[in-house]
Protein backbone atom coordinates (compact mmCIF):
# COMPACT_ATOMS: atom_id res chain seq x y z
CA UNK A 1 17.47 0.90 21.83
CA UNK A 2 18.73 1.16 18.50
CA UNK A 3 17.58 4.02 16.28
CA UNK A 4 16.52 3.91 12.72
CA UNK A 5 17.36 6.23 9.90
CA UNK A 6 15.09 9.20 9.31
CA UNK A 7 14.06 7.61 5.40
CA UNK A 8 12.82 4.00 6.40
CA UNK A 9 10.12 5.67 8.73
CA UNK A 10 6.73 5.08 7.59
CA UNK A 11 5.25 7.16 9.47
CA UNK A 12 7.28 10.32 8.18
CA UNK A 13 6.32 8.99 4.59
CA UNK A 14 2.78 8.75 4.94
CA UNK A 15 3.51 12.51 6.28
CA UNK A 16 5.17 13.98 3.52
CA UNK A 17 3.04 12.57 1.21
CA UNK A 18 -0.31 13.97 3.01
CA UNK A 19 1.36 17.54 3.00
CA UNK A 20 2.17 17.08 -0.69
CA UNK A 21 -1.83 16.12 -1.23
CA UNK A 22 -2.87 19.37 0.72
CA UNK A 23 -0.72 21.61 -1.07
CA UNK A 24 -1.60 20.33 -4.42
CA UNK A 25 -5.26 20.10 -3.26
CA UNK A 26 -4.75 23.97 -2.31
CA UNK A 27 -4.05 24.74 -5.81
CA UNK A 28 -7.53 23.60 -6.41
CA UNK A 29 -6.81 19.55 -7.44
CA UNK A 30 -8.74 17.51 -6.15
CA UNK A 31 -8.77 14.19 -8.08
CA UNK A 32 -11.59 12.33 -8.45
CA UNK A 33 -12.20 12.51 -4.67
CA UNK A 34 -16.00 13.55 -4.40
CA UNK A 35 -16.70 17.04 -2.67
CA UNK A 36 -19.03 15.24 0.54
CA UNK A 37 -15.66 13.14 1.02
CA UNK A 38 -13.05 15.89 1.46
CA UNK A 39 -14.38 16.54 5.34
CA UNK A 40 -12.70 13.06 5.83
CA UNK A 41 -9.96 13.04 4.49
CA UNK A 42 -8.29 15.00 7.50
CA UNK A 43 -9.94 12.31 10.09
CA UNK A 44 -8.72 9.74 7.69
CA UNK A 45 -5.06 11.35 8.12
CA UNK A 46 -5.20 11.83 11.97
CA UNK A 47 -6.39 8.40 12.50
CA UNK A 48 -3.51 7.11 9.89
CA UNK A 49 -0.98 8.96 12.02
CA UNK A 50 -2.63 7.44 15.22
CA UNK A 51 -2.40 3.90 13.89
CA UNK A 52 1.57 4.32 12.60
CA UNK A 53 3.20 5.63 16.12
CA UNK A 54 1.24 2.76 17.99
CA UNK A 55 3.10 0.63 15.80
CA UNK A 56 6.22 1.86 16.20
CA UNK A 57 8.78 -0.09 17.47
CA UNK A 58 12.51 1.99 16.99
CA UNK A 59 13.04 5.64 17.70
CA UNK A 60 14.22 7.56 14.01
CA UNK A 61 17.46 9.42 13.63
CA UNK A 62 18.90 12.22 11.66
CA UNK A 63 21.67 10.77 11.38
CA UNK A 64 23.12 7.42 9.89
């Protein structure tokens, strides 16, 4: 099967930029994301991750 490279995965995306939202959000921004949502956001995330890998069709690569 062929592989894809690392940068056109979705899935790693949507990755990077949910640790980039939990390390800002642990300097104490939070948007304008009410405080009764923020238990859902990690559910939200999980499911997210779920959803992309049964969609995936191609193995990634480090390499080109």
């Amino acid at each position: 099967m062929n592989s894809k490279p690392w940068y056109t995965s979705k899935t790693l995306w949507f990755n990077v930029l949910a640790f980039i939202a939990a390390v800002v959000a642990s300097f104490g921004y939070s948007g304008q994301l009410p405080a009764e949502w923020e238990q859902y956001v990690g559910v939200a995330v999980a499911l997210a991750n779920i959803l992309l890998r049964l969609v995936t069709k191609q193995p990634v690569t480090l390499r080109r």
